[in-house]
C-alpha atoms as a PDB file:
ATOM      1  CA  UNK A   1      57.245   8.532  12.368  1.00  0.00           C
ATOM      2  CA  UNK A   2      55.334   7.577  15.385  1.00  0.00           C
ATOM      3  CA  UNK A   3      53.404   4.403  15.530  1.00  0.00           C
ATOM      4  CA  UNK A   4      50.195   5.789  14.747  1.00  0.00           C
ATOM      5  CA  UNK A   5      51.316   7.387  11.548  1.00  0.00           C
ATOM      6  CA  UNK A   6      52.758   3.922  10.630  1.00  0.00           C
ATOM      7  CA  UNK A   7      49.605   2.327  11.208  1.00  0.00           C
ATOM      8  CA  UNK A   8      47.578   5.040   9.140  1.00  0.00           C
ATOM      9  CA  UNK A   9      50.172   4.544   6.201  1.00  0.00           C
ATOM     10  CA  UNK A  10      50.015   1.314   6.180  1.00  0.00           C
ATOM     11  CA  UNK A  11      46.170   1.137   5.753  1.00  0.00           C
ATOM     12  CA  UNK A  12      46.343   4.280   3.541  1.00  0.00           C
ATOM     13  CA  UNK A  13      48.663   1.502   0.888  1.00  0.00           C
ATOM     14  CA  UNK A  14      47.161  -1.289   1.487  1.00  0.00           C
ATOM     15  CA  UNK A  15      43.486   0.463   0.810  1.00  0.00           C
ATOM     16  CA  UNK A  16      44.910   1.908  -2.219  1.00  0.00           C
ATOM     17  CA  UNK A  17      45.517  -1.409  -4.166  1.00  0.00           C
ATOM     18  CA  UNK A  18      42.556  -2.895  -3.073  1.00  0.00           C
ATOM     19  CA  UNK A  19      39.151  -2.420  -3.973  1.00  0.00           C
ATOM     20  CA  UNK A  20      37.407  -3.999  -0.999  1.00  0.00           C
ATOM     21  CA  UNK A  21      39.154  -1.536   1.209  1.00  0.00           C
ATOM     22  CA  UNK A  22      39.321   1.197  -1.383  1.00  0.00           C
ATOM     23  CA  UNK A  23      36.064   1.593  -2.225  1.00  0.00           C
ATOM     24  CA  UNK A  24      34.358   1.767   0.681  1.00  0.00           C
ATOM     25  CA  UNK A  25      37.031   4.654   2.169  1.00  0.00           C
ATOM     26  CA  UNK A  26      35.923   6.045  -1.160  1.00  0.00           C
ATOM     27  CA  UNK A  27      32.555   6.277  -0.366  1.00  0.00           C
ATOM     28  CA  UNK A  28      32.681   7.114   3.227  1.00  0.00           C
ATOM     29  CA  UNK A  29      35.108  10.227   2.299  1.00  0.00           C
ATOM     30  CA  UNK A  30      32.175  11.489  -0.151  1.00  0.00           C
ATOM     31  CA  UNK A  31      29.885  10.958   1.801  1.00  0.00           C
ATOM     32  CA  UNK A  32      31.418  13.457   4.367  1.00  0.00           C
ATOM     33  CA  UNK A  33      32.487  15.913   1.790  1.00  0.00           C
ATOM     34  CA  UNK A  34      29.080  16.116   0.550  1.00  0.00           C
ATOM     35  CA  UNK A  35      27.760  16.538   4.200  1.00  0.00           C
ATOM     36  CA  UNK A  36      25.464  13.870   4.110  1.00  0.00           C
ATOM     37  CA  UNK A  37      24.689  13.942   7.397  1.00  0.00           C
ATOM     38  CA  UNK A  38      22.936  16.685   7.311  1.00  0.00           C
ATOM     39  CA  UNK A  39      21.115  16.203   4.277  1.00  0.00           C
ATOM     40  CA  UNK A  40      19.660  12.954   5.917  1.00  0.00           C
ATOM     41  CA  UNK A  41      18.950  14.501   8.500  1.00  0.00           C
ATOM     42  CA  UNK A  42      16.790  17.178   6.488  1.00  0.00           C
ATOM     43  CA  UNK A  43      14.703  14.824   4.460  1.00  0.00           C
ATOM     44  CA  UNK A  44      14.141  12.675   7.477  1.00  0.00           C
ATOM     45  CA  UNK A  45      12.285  16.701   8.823  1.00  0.00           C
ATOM     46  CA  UNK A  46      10.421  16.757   5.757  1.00  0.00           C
ATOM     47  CA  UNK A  47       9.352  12.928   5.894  1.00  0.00           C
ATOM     48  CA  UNK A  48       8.145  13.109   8.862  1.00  0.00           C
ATOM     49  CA  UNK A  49       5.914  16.391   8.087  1.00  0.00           C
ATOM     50  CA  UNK A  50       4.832  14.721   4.607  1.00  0.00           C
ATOM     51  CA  UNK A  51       3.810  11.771   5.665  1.00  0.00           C
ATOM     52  CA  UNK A  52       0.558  12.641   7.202  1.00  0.00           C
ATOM     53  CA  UNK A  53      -0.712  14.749   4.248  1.00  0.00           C
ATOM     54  CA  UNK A  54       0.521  12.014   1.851  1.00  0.00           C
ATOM     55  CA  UNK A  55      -1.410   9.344   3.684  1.00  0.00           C
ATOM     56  CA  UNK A  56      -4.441  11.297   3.827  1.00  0.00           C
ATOM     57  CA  UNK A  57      -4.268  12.083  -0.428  1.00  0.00           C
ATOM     58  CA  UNK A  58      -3.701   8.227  -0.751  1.00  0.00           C
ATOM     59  CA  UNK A  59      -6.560   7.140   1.409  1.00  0.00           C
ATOM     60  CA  UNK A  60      -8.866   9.737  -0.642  1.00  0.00           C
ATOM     61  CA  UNK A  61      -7.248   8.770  -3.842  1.00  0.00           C
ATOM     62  CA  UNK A  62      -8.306   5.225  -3.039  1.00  0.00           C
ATOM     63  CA  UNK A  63     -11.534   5.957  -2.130  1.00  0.00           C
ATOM     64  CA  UNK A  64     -12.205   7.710  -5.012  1.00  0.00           C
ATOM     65  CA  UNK A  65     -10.720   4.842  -7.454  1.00  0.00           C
ATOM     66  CA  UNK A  66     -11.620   1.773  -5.908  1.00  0.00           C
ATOM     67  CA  UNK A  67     -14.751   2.437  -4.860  1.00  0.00           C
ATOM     68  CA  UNK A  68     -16.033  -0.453  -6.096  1.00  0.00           C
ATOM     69  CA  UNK A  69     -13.638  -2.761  -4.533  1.00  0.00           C
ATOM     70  CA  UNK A  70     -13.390  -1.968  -1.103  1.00  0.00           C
ATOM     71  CA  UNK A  71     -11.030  -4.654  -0.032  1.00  0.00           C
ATOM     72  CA  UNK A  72      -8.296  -3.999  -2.436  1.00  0.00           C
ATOM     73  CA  UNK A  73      -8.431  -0.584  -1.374  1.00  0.00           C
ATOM     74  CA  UNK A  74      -8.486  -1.617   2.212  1.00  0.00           C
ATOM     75  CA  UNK A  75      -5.790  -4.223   1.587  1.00  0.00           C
ATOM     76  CA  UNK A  76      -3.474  -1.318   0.033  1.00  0.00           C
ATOM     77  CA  UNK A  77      -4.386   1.275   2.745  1.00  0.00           C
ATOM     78  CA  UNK A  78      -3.068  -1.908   5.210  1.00  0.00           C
ATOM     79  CA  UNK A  79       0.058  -2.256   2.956  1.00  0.00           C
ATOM     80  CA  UNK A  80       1.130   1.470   2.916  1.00  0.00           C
ATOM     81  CA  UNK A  81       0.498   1.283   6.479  1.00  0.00           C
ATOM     82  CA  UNK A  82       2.445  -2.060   7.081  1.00  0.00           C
ATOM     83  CA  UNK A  83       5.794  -0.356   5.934  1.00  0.00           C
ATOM     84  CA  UNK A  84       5.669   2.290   8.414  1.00  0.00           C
ATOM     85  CA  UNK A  85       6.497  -0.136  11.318  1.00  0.00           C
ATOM     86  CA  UNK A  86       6.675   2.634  13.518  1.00  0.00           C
ATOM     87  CA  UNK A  87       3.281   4.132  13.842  1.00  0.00           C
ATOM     88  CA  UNK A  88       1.490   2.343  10.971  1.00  0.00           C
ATOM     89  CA  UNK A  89      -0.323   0.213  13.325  1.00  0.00           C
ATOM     90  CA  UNK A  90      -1.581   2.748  15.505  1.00  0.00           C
ATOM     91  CA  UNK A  91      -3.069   4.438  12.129  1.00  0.00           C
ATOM     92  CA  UNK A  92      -4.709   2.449  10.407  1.00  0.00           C
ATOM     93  CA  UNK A  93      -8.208   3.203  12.278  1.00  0.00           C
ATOM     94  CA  UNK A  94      -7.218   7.157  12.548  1.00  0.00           C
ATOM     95  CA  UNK A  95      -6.382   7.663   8.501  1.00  0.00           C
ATOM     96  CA  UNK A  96      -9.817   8.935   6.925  1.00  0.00           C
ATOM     97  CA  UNK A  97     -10.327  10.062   3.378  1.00  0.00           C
ATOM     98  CA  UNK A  98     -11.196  13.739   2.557  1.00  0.00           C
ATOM     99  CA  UNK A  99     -14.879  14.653   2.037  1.00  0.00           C
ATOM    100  CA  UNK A 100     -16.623  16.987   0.401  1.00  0.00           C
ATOM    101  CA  UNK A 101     -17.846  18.570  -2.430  1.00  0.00           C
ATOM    102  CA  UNK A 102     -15.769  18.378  -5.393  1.00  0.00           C
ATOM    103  CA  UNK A 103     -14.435  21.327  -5.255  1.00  0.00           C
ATOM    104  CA  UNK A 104     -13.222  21.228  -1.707  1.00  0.00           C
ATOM    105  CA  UNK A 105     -12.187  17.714  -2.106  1.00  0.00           C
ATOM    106  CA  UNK A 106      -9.936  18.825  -5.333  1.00  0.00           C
ATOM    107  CA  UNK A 107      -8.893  21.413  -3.030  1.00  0.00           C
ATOM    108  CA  UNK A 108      -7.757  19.487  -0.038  1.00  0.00           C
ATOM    109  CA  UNK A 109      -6.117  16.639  -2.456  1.00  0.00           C
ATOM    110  CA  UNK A 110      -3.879  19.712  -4.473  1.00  0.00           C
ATOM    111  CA  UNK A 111      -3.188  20.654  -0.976  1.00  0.00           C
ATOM    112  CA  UNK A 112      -2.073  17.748   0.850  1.00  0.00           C
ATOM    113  CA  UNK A 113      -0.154  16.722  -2.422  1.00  0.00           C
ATOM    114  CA  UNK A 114       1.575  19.964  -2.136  1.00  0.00           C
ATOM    115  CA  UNK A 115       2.653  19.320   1.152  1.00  0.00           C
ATOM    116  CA  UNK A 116       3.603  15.953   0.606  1.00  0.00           C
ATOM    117  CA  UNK A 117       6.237  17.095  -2.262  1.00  0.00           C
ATOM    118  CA  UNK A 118       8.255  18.789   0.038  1.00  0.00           C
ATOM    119  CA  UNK A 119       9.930  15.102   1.209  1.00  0.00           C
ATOM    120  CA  UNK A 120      10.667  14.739  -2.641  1.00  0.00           C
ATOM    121  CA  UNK A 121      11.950  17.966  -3.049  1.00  0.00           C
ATOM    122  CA  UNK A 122      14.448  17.358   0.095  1.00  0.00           C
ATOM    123  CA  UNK A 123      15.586  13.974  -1.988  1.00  0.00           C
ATOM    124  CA  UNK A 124      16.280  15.838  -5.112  1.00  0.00           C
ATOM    125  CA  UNK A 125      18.468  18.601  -3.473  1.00  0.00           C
ATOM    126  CA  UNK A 126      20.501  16.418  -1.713  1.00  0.00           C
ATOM    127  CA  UNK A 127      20.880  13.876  -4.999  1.00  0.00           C
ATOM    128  CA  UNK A 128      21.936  17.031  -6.677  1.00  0.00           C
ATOM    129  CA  UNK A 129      24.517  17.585  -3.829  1.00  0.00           C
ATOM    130  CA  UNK A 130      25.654  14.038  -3.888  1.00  0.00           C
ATOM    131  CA  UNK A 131      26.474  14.047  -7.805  1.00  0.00           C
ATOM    132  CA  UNK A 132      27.722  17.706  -7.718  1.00  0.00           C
ATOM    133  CA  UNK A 133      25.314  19.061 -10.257  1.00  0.00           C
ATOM    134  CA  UNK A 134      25.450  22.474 -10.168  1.00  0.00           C
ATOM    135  CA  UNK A 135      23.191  24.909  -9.163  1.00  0.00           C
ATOM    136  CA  UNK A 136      22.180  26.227 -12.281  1.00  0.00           C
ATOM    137  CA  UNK A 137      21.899  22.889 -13.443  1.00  0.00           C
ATOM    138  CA  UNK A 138      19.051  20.940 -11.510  1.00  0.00           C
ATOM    139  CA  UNK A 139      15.789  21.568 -12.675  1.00  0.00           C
ATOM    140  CA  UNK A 140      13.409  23.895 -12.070  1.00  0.00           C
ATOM    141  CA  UNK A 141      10.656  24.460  -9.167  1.00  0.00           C
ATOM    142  CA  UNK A 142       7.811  22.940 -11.850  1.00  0.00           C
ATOM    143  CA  UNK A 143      10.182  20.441 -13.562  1.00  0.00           C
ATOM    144  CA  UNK A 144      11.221  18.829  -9.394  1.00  0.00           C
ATOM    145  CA  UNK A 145       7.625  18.886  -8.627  1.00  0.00           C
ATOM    146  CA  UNK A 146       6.561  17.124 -11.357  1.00  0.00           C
ATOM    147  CA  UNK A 147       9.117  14.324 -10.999  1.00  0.00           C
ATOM    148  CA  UNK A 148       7.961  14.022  -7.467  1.00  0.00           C
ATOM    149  CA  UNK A 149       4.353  13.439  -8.232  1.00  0.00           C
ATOM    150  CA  UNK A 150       5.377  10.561 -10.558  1.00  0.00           C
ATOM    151  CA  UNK A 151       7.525   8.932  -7.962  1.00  0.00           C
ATOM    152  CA  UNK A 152       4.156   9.295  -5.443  1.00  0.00           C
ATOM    153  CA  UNK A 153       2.201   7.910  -8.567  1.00  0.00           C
ATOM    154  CA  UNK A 154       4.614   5.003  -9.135  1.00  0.00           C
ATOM    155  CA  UNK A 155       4.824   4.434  -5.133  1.00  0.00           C
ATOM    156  CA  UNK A 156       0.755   4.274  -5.009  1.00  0.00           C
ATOM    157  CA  UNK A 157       0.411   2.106  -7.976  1.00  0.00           C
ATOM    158  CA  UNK A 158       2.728  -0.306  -7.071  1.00  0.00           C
ATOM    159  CA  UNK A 159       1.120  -0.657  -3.495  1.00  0.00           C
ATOM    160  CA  UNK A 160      -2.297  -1.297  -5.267  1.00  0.00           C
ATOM    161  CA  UNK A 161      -0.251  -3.923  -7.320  1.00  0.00           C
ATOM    162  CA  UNK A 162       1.329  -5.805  -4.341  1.00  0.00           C
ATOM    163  CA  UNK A 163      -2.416  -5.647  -2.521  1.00  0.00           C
ATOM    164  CA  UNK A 164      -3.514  -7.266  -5.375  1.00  0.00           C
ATOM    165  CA  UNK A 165      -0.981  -9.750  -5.980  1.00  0.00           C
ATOM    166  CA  UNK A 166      -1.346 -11.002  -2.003  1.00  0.00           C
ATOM    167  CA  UNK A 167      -4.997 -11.165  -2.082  1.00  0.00           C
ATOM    168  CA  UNK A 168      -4.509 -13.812  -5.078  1.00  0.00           C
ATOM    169  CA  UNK A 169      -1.973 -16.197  -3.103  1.00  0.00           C
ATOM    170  CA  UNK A 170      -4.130 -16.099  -0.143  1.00  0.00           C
ATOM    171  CA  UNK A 171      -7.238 -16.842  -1.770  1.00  0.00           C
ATOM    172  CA  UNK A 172      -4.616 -19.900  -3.266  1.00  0.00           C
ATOM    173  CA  UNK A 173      -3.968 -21.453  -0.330  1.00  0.00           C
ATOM    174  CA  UNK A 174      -0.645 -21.489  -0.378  1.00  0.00           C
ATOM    175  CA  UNK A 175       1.776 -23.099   2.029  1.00  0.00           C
ATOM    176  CA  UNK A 176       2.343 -21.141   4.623  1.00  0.00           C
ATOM    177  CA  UNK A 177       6.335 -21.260   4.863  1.00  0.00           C
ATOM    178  CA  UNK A 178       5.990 -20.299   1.203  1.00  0.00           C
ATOM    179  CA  UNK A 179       3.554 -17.513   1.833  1.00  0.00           C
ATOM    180  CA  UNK A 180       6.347 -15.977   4.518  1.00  0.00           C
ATOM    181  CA  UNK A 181       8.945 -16.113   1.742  1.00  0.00           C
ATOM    182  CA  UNK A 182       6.407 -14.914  -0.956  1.00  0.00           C
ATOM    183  CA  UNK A 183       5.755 -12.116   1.129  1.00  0.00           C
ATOM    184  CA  UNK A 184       9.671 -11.141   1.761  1.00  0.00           C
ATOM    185  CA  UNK A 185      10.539 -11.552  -1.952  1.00  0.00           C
ATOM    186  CA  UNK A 186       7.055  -9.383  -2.708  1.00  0.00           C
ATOM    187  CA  UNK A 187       8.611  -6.970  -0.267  1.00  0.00           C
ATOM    188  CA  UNK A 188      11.508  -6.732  -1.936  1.00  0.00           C
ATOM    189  CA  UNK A 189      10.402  -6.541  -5.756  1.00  0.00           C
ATOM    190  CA  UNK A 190       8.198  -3.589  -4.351  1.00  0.00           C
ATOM    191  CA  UNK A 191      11.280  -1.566  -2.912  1.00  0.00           C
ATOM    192  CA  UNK A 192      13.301  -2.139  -5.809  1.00  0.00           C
ATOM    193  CA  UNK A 193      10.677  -0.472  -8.103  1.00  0.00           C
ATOM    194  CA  UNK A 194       9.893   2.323  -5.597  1.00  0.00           C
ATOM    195  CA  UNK A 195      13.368   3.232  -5.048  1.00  0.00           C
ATOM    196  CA  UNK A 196      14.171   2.845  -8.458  1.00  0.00           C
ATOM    197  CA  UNK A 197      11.634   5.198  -8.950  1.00  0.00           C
ATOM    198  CA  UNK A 198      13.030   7.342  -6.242  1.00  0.00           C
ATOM    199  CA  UNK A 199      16.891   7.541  -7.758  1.00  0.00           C
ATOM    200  CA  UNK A 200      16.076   7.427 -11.592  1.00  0.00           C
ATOM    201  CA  UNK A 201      13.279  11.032 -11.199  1.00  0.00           C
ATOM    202  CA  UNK A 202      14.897  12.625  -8.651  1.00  0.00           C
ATOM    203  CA  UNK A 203      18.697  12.819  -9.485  1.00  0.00           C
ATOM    204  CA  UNK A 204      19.078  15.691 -11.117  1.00  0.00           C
ATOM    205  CA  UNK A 205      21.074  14.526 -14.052  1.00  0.00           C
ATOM    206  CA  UNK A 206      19.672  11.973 -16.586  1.00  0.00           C
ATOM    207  CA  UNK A 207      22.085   8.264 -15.677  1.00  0.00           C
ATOM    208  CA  UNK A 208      21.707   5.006 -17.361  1.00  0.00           C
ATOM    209  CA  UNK A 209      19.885   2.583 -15.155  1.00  0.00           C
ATOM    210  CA  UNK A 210      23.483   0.501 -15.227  1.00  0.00           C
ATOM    211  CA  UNK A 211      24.845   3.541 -12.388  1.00  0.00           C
ATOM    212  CA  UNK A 212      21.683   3.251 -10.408  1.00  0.00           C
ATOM    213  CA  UNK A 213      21.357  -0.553 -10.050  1.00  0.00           C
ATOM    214  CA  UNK A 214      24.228  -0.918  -7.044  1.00  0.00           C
ATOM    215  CA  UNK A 215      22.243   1.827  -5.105  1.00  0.00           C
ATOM    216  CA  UNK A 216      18.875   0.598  -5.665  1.00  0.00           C
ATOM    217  CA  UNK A 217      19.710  -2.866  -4.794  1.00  0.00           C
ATOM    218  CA  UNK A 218      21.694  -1.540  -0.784  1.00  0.00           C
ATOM    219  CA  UNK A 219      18.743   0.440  -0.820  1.00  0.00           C
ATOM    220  CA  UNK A 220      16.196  -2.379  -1.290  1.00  0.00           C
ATOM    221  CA  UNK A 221      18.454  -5.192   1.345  1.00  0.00           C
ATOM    222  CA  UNK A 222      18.797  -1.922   3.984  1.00  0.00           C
ATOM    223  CA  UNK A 223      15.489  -1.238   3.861  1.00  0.00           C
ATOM    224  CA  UNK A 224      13.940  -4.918   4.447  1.00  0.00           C
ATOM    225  CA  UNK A 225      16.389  -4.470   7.970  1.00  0.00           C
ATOM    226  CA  UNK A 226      14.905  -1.165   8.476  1.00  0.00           C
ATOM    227  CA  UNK A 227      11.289  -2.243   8.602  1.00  0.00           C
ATOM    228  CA  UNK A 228      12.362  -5.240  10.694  1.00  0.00           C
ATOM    229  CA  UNK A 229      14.489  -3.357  13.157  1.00  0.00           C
ATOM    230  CA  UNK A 230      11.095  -0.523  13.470  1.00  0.00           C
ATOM    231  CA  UNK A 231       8.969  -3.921  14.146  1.00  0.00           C
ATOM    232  CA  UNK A 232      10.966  -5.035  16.429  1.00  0.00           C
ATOM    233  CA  UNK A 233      11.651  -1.774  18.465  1.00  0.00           C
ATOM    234  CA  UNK A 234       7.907  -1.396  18.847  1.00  0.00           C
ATOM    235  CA  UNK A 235       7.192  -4.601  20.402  1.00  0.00           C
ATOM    236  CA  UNK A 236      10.023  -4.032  22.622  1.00  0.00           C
ATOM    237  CA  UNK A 237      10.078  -0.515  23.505  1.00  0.00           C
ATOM    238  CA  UNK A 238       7.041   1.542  22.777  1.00  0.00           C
ATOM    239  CA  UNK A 239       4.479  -1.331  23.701  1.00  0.00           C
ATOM    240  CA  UNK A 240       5.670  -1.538  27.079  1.00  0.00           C
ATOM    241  CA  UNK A 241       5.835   2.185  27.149  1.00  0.00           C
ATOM    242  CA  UNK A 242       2.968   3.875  29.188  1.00  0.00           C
ATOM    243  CA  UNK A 243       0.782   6.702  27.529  1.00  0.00           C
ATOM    244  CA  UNK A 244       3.206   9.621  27.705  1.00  0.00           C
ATOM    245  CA  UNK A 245       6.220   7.744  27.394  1.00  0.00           C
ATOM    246  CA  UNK A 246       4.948   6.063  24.528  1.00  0.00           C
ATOM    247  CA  UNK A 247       3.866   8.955  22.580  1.00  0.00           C
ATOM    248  CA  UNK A 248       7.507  10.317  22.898  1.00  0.00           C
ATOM    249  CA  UNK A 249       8.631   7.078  21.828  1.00  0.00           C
ATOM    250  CA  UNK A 250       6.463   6.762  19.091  1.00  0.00           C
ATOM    251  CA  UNK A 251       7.642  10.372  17.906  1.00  0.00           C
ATOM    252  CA  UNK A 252      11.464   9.767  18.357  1.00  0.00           C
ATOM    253  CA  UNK A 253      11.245   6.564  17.292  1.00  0.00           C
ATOM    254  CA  UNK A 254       9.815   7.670  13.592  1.00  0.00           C
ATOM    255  CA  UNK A 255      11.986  10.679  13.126  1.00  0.00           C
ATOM    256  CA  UNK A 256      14.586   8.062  14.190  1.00  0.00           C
ATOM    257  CA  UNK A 257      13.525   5.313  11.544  1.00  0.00           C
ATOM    258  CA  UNK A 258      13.579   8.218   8.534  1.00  0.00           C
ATOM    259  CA  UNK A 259      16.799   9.160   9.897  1.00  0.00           C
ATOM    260  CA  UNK A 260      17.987   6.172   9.336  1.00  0.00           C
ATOM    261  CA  UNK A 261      16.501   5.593   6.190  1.00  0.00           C
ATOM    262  CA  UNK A 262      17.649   8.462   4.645  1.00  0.00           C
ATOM    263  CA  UNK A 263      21.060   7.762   5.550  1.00  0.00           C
ATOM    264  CA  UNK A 264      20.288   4.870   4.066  1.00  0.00           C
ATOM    265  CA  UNK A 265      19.511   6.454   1.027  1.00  0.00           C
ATOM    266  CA  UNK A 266      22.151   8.659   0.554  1.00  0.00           C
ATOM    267  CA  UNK A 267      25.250   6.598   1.024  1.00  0.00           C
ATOM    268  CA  UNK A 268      23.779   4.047  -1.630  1.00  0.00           C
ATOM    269  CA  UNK A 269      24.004   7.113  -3.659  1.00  0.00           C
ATOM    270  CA  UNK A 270      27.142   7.726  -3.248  1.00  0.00           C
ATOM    271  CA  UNK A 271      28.285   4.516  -3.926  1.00  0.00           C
ATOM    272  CA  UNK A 272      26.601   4.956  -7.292  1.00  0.00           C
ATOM    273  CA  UNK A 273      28.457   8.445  -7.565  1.00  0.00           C
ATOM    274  CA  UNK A 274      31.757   6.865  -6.552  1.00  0.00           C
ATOM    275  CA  UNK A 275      31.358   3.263  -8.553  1.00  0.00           C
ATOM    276  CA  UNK A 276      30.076   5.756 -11.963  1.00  0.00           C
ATOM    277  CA  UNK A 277      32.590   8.542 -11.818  1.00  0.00           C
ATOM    278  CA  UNK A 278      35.851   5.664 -10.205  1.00  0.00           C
ATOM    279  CA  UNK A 279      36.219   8.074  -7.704  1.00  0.00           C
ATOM    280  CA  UNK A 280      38.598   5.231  -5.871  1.00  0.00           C
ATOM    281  CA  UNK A 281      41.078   5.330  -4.421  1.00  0.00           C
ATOM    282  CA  UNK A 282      41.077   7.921  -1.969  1.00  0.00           C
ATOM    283  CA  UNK A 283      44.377   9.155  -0.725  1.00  0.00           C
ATOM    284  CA  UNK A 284      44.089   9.812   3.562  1.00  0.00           C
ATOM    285  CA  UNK A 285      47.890  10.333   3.869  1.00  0.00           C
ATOM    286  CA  UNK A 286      50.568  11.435   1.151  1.00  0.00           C
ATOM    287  CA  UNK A 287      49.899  12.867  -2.209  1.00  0.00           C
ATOM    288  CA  UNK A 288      46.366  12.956  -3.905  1.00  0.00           C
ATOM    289  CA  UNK A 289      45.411  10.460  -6.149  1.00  0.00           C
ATOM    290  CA  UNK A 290      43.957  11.098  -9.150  1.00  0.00           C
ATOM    291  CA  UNK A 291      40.426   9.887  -7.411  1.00  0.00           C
ATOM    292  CA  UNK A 292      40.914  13.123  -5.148  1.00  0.00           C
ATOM    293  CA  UNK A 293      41.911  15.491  -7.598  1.00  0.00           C
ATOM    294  CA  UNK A 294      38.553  14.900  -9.670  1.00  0.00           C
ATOM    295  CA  UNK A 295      36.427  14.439  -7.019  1.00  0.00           C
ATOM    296  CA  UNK A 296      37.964  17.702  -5.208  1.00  0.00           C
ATOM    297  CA  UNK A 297      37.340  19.664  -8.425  1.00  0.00           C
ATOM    298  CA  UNK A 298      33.727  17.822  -9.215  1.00  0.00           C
ATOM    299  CA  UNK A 299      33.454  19.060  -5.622  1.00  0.00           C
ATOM    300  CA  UNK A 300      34.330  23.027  -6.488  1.00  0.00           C
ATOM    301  CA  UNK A 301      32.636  23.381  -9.860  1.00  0.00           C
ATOM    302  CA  UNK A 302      29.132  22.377  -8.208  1.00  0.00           C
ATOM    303  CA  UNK A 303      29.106  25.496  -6.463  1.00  0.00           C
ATOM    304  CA  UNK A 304      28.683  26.877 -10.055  1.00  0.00           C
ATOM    305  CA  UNK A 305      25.080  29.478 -10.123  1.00  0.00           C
ATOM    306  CA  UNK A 306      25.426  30.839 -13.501  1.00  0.00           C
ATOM    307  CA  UNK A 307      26.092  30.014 -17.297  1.00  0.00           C
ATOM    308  CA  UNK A 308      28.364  32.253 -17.700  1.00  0.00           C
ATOM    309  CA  UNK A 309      30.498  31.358 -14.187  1.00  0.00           C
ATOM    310  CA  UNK A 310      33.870  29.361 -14.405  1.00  0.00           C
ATOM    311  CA  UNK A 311      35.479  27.876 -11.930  1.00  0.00           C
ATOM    312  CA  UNK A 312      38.861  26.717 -12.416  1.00  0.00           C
ATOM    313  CA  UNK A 313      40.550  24.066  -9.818  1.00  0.00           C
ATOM    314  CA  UNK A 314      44.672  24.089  -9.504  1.00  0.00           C
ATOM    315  CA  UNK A 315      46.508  21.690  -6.589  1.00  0.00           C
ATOM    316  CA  UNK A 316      49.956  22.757  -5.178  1.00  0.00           C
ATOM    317  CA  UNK A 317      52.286  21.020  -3.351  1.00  0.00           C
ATOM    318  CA  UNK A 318      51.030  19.540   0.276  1.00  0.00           C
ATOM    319  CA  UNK A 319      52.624  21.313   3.845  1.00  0.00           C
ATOM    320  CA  UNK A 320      55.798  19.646   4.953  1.00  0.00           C
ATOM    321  CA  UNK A 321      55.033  17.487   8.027  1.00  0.00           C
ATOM    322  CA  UNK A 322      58.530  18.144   9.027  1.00  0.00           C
END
């Protein structure tokens, strides 16, 4: 055996009796099974097309319910726009709110809505891929749009709630080391709903809230960085950027940050997948565990279409190496 194969079968046992290397091999060889990659990479495509049509139906939705308190409804349009580091500051004069009669305002709202689903949409088929539901399975085209307007709802609301909740410590007068931390722990509490939002509508399968807590928690922490690291790439990069430059920047550097935050998303789900199912631990030399055998076959059944198709999974003995 040559003295990489010693190394790899040494880390192979050691990983296997312990969790803290274990689980996260666990995770990592899900998360390329399921081809995560690339499902990141196509909600990050349909973030970045929804977010302009989503912003637009928020600002209008505001306009139309606060009316009659302008600077809540400013504060939340600032808010939404505060946890886009990446171009939020550059929108906040440019977002408008539809006009119109009512029926071309109802008309451009159902539209931009409709447009804005499609990020959702992306989130639900790769949630279905990431806790092998099958095909015929996952809910329908009504049923996925529906939970996707009620994570948009729950996102707005909560926005609306945080605006609110800010505007009463400032008007406090609170200390302003405390009003930093206030803020961060505000931050966070909002995340935590929103994403909780985002993994208990849009996984395909019903779950108690016990196998979404780990996920919605990395999600939350990973998130706070994100926004941080988008802050701090702006002042460093794209303000020192001239005009053209910077509008490539700005461009790359948003499809970069949903990138990121959708691989973000999707590994916390897997650690939910892998932490609910025990898919640990993972064999990467020698015979399977039992981890590998049911996520293999969790794996193979997935690609079930129909009722009435079965797909049985058998293992047989691994090549000789010799």
């Amino acid at each position: 055996m040559s003295g990489l194969k010693r190394v790899a079968s040494s880390f192979d046992a050691w990983q296997r009796r312990h969790a803290a290397g274990g689980l996260p091999v666990a995770v990592a060889r899900k998360f390329g099974e399921d081809q995560a990659s690339h499902l990141a990479a196509l909600i990050a495509y349909y973030a970045f097309f929804s977010l302009f049509p989503l912003l637009l139906a928020f600002v209008s939705i505001l306009g139309f319910v606060l009316q009659d308190d302008a600077s809540l409804r400013d504060d939340a349009i600032n808010t939404a726009l505060g946890r886009i580091p990446v171009i939020g500051r550059q929108l906040r004069d440019e977002v408008h709110p539809l006009a119109g009669n009512g029926v071309a305002l109802a008309i451009g709202l159902i539209g931009a809505l409709w447009a804005g689903l499609a990020v959702t949409l992306a989130m639900q088929h790769a949630f279905g891929d990431v806790w092998d539901v099958a095909g015929v399975d996952r809910p329908s085209g009504v049923t996925s749009r529906l939970r996707g307007l009620a994570v948009l709802v729950i996102f707005g609301v909560t926005l609306v709630a945080a605006s609110a909740l800010t505007g009463l410590a400032v008007g406090g007068k609170i200390d302003p080391f405390a009003g930093r931390v206030g803020a961060v722990v505000l931050s966070l509490l909002v995340d935590v709903v929103i994403f909780l939002a985002v993994f208990g509508l849009l996984t395909p399968r019903p779950h108690e809230l016990r196998d979404l807590l780990p996920g919605v928690a990395l999600t939350a922490l990973g998130w706070l960085a994100l926004e941080s690291a988008g802050t701090w790439y702006i002042n460093r990069t794209v303000s020192g950027a001239s005009d053209t430059y910077g509008t490539f920047a700005l461009v790359i550097g948003l499809l970069s940050w949903f990138w990121l935050g959708a691989q973000l998303l999707l590994l916390a789900a897997e650690v939910n997948v892998v932490l609910s199912w025990r898919l640990w631990p993972r064999s990467l030399t020698g015979d399977l565990e039992p981890a590998d055998r049911l996520a293999l076959r969790r794996l193979a059944t997935a690609e079930r279409l129909d009722h009435r198709e079965q797909i049985s999974v058998t293992f047989g003995e691994p090549p000789d190496d010799d």
